[in-house]
N, C-alpha and C. Protein backbone atom coordinates (compact mmCIF):
# COMPACT_ATOMS: atom_id res chain seq x y z
N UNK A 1 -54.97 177.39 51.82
CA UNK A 1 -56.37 177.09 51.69
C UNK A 1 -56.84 176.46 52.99
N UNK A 2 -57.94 177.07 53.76
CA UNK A 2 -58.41 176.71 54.67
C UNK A 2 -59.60 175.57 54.52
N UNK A 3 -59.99 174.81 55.30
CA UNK A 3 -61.21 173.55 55.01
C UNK A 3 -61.87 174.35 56.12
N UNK A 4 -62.88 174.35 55.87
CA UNK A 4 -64.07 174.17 57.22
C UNK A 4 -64.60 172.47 57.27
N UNK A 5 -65.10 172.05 58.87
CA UNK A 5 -65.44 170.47 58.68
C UNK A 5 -66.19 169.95 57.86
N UNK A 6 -67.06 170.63 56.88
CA UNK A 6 -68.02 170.11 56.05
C UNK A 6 -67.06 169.68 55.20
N UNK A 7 -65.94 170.37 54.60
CA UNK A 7 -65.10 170.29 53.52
C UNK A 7 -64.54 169.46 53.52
N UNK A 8 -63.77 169.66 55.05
CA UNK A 8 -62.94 168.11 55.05
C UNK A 8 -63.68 166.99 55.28
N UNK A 9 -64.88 166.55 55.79
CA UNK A 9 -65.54 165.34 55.68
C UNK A 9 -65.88 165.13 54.65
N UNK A 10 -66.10 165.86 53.24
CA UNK A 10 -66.79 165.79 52.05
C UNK A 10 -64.85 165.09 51.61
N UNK A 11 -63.86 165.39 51.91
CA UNK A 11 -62.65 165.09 51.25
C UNK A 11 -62.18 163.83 51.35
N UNK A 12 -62.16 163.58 53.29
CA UNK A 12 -62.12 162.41 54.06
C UNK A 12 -62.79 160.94 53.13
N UNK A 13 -64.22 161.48 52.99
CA UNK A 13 -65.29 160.40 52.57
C UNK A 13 -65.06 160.18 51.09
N UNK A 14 -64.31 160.91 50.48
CA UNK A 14 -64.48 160.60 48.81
C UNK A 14 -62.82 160.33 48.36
N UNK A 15 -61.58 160.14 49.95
CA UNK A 15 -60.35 159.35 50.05
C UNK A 15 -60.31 158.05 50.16
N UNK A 16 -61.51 157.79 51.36
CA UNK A 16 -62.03 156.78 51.66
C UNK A 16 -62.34 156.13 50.51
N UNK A 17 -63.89 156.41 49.68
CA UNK A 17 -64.19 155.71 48.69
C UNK A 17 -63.09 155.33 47.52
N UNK A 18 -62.10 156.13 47.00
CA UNK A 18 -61.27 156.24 46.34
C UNK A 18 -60.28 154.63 46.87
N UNK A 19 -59.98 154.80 48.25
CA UNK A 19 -59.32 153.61 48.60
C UNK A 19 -59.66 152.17 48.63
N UNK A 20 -61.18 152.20 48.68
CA UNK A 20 -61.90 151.14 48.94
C UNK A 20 -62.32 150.49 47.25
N UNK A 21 -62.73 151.92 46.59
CA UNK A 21 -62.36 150.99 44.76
C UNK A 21 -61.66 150.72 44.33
N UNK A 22 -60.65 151.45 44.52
CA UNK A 22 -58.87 151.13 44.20
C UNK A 22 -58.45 149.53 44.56
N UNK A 23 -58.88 149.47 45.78
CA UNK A 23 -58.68 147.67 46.55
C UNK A 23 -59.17 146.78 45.94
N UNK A 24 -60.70 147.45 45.77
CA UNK A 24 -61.70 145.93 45.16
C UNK A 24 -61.35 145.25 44.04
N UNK A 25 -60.94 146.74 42.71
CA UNK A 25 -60.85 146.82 41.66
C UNK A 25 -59.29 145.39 41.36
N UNK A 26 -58.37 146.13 42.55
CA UNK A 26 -56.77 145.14 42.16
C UNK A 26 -56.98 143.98 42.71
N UNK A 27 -58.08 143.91 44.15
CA UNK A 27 -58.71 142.31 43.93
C UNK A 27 -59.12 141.38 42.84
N UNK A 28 -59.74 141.90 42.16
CA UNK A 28 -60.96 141.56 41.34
C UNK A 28 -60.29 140.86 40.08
N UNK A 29 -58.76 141.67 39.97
CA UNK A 29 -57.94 141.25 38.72
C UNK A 29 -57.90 139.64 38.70
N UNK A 30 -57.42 138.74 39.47
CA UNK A 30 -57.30 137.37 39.75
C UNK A 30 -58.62 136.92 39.11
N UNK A 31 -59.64 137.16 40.12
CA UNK A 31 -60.76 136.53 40.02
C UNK A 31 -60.99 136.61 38.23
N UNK A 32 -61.04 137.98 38.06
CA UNK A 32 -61.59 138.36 36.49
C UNK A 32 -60.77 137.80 35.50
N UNK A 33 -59.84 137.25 35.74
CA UNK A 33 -58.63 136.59 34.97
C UNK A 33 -59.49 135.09 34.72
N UNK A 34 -59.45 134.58 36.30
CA UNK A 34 -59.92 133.09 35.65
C UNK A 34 -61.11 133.08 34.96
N UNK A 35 -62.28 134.32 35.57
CA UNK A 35 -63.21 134.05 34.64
C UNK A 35 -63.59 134.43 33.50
N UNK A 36 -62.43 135.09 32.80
CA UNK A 36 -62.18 135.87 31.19
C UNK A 36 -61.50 133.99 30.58
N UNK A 37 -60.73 133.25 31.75
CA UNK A 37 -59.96 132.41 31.05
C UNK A 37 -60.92 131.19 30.63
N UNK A 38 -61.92 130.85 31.60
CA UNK A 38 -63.14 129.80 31.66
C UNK A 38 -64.30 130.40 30.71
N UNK A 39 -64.53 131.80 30.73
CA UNK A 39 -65.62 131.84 29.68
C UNK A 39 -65.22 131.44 28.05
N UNK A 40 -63.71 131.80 28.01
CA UNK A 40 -62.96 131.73 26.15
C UNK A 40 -62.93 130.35 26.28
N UNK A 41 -62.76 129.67 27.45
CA UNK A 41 -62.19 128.16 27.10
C UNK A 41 -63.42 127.23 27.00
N UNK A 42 -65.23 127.94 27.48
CA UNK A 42 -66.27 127.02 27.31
C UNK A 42 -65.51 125.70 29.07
N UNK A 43 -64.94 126.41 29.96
CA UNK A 43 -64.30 124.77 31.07
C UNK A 43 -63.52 124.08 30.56
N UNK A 44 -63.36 124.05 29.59
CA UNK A 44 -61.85 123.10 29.24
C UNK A 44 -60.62 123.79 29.72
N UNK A 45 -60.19 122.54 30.20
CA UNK A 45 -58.74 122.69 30.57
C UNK A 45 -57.74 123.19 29.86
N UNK A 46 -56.76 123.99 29.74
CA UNK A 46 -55.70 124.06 28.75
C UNK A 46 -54.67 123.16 29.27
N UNK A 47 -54.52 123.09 27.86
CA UNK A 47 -52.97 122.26 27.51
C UNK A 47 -51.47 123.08 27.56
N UNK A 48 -50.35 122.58 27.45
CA UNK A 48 -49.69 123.37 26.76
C UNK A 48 -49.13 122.78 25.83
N UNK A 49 -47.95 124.21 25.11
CA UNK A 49 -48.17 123.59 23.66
C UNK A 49 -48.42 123.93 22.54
N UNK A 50 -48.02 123.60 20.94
CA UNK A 50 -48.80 124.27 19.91
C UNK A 50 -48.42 126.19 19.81
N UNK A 51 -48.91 126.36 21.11
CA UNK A 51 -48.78 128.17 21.13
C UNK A 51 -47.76 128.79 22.12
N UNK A 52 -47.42 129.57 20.89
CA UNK A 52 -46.41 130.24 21.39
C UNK A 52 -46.73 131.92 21.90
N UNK A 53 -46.22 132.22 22.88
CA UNK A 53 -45.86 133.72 22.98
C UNK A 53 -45.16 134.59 23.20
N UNK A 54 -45.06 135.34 22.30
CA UNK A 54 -43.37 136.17 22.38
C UNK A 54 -43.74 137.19 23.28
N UNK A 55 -43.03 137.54 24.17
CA UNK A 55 -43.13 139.24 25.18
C UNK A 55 -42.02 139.15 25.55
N UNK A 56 -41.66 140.52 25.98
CA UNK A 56 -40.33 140.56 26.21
C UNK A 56 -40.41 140.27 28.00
N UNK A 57 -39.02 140.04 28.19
CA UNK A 57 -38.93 139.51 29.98
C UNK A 57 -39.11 140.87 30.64
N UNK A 58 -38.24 142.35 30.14
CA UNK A 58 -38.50 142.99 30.93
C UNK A 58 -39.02 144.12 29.84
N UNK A 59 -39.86 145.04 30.26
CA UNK A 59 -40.62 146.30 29.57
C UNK A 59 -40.10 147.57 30.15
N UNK A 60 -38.86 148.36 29.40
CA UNK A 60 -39.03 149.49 30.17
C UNK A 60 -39.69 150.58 30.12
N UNK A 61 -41.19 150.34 29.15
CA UNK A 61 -41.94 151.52 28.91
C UNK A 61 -43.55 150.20 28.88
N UNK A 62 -43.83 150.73 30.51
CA UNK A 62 -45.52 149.93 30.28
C UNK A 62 -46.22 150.28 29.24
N UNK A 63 -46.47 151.59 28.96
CA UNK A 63 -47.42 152.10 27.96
C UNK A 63 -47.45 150.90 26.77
N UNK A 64 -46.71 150.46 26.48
CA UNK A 64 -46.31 150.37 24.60
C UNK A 64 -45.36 148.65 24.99
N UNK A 65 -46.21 147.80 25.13
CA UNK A 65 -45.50 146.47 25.24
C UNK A 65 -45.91 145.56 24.59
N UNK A 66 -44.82 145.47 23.39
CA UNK A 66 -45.13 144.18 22.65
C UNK A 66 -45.38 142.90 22.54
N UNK A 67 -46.54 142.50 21.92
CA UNK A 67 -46.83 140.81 22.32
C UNK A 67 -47.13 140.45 20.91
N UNK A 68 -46.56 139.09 20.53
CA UNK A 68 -47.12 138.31 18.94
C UNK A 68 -47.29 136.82 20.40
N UNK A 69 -48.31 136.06 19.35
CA UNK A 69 -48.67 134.94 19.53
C UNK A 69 -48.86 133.98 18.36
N UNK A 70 -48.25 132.85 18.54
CA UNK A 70 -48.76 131.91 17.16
C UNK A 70 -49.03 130.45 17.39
N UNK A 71 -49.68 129.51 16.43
CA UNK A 71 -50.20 128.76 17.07
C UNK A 71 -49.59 127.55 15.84
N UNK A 72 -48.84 126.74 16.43
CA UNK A 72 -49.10 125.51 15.31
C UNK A 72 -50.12 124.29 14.78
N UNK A 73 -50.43 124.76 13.24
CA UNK A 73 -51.70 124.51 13.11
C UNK A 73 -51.53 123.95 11.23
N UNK A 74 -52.22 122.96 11.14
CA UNK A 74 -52.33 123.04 9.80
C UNK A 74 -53.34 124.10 8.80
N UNK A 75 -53.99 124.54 9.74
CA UNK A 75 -55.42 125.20 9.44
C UNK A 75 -55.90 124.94 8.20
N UNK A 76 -56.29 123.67 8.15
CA UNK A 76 -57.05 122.55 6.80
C UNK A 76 -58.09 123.36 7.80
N UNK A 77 -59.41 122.46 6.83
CA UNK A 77 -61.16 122.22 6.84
C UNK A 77 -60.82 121.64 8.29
N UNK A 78 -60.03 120.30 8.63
CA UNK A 78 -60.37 119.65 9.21
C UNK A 78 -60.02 120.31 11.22
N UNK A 79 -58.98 120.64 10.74
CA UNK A 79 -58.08 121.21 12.20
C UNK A 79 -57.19 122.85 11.81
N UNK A 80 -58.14 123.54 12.89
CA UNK A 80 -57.81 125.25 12.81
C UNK A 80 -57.32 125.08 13.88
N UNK A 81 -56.92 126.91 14.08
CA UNK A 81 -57.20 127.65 15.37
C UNK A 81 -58.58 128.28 15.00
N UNK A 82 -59.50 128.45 15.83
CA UNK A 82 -61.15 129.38 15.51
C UNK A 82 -60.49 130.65 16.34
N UNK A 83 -59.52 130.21 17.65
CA UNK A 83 -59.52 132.24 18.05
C UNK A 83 -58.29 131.94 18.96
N UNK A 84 -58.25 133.10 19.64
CA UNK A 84 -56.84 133.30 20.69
C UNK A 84 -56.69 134.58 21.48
N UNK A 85 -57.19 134.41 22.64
CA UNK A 85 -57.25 135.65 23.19
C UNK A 85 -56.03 135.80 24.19
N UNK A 86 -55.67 136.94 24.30
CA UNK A 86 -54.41 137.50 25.45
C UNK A 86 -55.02 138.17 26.64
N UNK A 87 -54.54 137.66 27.83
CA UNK A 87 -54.87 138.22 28.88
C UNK A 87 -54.12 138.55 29.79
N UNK A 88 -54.21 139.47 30.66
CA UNK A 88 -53.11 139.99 31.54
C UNK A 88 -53.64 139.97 33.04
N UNK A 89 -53.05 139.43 33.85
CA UNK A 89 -53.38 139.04 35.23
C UNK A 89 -53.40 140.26 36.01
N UNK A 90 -52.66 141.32 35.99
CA UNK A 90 -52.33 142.26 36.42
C UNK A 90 -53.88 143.60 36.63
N UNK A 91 -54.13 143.29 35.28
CA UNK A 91 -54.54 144.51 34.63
C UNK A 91 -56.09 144.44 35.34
N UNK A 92 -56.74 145.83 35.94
CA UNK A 92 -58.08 145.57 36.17
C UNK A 92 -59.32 145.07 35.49
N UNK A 93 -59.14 145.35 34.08
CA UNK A 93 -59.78 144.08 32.97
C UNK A 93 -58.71 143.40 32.13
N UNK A 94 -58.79 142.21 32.39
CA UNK A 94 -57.38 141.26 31.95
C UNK A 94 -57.74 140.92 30.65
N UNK A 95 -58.98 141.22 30.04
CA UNK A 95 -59.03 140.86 28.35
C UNK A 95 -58.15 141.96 27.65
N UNK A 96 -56.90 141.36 27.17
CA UNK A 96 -56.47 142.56 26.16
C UNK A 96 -56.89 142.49 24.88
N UNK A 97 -57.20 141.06 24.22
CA UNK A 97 -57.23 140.73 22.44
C UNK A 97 -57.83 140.03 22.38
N UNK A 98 -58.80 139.46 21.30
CA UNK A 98 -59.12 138.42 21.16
C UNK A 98 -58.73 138.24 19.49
N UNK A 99 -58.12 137.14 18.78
CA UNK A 99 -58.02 137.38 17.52
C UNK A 99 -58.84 135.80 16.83
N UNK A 100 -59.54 135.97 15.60
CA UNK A 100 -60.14 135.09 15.50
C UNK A 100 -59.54 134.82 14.18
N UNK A 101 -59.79 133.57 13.35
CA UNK A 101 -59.31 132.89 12.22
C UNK A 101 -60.17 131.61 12.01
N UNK A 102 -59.98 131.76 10.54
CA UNK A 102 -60.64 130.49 10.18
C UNK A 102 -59.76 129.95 9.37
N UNK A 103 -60.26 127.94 8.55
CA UNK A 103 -59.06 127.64 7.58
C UNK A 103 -58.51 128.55 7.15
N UNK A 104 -58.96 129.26 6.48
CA UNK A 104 -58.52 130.25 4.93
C UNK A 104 -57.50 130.95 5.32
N UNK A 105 -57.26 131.38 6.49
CA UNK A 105 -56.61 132.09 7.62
C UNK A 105 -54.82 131.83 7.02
N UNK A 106 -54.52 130.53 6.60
CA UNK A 106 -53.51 130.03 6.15
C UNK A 106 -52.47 129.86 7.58
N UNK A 107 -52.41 131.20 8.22
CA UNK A 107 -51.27 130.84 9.45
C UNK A 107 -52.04 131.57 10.66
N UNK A 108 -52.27 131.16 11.54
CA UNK A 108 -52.65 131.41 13.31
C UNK A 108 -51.31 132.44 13.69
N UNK A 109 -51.37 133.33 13.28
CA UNK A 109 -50.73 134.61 14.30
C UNK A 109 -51.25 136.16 14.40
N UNK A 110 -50.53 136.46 15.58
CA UNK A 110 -51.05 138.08 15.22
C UNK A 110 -50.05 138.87 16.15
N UNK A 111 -50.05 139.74 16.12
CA UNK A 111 -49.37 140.71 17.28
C UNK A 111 -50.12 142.02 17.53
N UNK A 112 -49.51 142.69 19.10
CA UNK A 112 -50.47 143.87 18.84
C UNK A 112 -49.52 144.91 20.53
N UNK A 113 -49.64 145.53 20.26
CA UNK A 113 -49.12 146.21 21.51
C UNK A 113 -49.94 146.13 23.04
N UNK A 114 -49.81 146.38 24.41
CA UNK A 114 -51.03 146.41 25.14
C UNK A 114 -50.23 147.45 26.26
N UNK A 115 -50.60 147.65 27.50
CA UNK A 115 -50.41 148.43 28.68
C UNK A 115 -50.29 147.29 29.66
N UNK A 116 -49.06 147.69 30.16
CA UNK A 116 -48.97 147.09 31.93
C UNK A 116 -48.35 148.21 32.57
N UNK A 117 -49.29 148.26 33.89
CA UNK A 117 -48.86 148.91 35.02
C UNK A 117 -47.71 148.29 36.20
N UNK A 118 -48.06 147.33 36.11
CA UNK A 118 -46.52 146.38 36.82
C UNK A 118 -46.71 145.33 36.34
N UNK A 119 -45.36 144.34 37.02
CA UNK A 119 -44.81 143.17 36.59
C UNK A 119 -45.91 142.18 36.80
N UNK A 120 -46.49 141.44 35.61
CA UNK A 120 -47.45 140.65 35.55
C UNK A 120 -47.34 139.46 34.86
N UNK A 121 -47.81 138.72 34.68
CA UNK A 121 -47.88 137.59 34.15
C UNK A 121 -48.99 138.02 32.66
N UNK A 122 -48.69 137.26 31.55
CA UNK A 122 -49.25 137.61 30.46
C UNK A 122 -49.73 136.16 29.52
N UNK A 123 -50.95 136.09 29.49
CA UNK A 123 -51.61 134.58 29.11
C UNK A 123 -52.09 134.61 27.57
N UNK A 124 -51.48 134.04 26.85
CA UNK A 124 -52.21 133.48 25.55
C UNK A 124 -52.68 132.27 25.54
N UNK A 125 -54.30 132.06 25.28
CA UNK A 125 -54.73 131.04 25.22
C UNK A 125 -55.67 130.98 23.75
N UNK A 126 -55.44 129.82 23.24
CA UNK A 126 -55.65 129.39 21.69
C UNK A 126 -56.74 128.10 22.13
N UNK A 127 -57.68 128.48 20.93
CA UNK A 127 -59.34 127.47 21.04
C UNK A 127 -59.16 127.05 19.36
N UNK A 128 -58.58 125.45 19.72
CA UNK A 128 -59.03 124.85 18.75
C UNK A 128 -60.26 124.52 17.98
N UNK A 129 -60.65 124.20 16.74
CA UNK A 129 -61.68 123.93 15.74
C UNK A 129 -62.27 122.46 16.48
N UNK A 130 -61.10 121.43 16.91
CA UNK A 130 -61.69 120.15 17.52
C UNK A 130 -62.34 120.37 19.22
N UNK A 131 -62.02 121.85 19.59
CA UNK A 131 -62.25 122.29 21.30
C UNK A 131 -61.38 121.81 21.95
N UNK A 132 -60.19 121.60 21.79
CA UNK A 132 -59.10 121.41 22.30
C UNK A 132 -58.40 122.60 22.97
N UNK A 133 -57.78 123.04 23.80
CA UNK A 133 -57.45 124.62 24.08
C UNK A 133 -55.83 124.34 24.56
N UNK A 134 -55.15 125.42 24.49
CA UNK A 134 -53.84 125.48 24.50
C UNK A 134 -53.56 126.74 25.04
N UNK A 135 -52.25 126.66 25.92
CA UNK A 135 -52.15 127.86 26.51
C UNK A 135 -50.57 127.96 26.97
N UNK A 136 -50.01 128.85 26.73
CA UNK A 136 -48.71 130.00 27.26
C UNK A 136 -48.81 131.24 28.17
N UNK A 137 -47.70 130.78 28.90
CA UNK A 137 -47.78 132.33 29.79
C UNK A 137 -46.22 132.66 29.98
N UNK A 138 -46.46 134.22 30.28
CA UNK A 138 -44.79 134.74 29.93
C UNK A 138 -44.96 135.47 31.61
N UNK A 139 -44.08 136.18 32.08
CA UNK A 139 -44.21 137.08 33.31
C UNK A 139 -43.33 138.29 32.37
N UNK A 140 -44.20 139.51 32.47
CA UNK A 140 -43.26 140.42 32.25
C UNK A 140 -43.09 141.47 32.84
N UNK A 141 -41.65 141.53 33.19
CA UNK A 141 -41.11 142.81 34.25
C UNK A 141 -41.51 144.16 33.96
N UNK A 142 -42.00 145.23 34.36
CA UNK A 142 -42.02 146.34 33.62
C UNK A 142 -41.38 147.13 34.97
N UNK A 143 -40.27 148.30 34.08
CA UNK A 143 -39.53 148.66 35.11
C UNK A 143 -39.75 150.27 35.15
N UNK A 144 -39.13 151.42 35.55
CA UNK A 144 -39.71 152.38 34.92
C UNK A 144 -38.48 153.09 34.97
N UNK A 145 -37.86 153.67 33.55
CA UNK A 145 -36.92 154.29 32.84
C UNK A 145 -35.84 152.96 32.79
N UNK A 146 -36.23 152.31 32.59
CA UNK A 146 -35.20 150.53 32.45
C UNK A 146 -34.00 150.42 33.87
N UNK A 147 -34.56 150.68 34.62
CA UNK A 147 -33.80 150.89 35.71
C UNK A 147 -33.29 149.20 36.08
N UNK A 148 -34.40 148.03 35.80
CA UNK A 148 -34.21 146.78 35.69
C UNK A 148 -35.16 146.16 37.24
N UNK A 149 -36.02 146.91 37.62
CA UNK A 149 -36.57 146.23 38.81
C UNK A 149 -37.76 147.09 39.35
């Protein structure tokens, strides 16, 4: 297949753009992390503590990676969990879950599968009923065919 220059500048310019969203986008992950983590938390600080999160250390299939989270809680009238969202540092939108509960709720957990493209760090953060916030983080390896790296 031959290009004439129109072709290849029309190819050039839309490699270019391709490279330049590609960049912004795996920039943007950080930034969009803290501010997925500050909008759920209302500025409060997390604690740690209370919540737990299970992921495994290493993933040898990104597609399909398991995460449970749970929170110790009496979940009376007086003191819940109200929610608990999972986020992934990695990922170009780092909101993966948000799960919500009230008293009646009886126990603060949930699980759910999500996607990583590489080895990332993986955040559960839990919003108490008093606005207290709590938070876990796991790093998980994802390798590809379990090769281990």
């Amino acid at each position: 297949m031959t290009f004439n220059r129109r072709e290849a500048l029309a190819v050039a310019a839309g490699a270019l753009a391709f490279a330049v969203t590609g960049a912004r986008i795996a920039w943007a992950a950080a930034e969009d992390t803290k501010k997925a983590l500050m909008d759920f938390t209302g500025g409060a600080e997390p604690q740690t503590g209370r919540i737990t999160l299970d992921a495994p250390e290493i993933a040898e299939n990104g597609n399909t990676v398991p995460v449970s989270v749970s929170v110790e809680s009496p979940m009376t009238a007086e003191d819940y969990v109200e929610s608990v969202t999972i986020l992934a540092e990695g990922n170009p939108s780092p909101a993966v879950a948000t799960f919500h509960f009230t008293a009646m709720s009886g126990e603060a957990a949930a699980s759910t599968r999500m996607r990583l493209a590489k080895t990332q760090n993986v955040i559960a953060v839990a919003k108490m009923s008093d606005g207290s916030v709590f938070m876990d983080t796991k790093e998980v390896k994802v390798t590809i065919g379990g090769c281990g790296g």
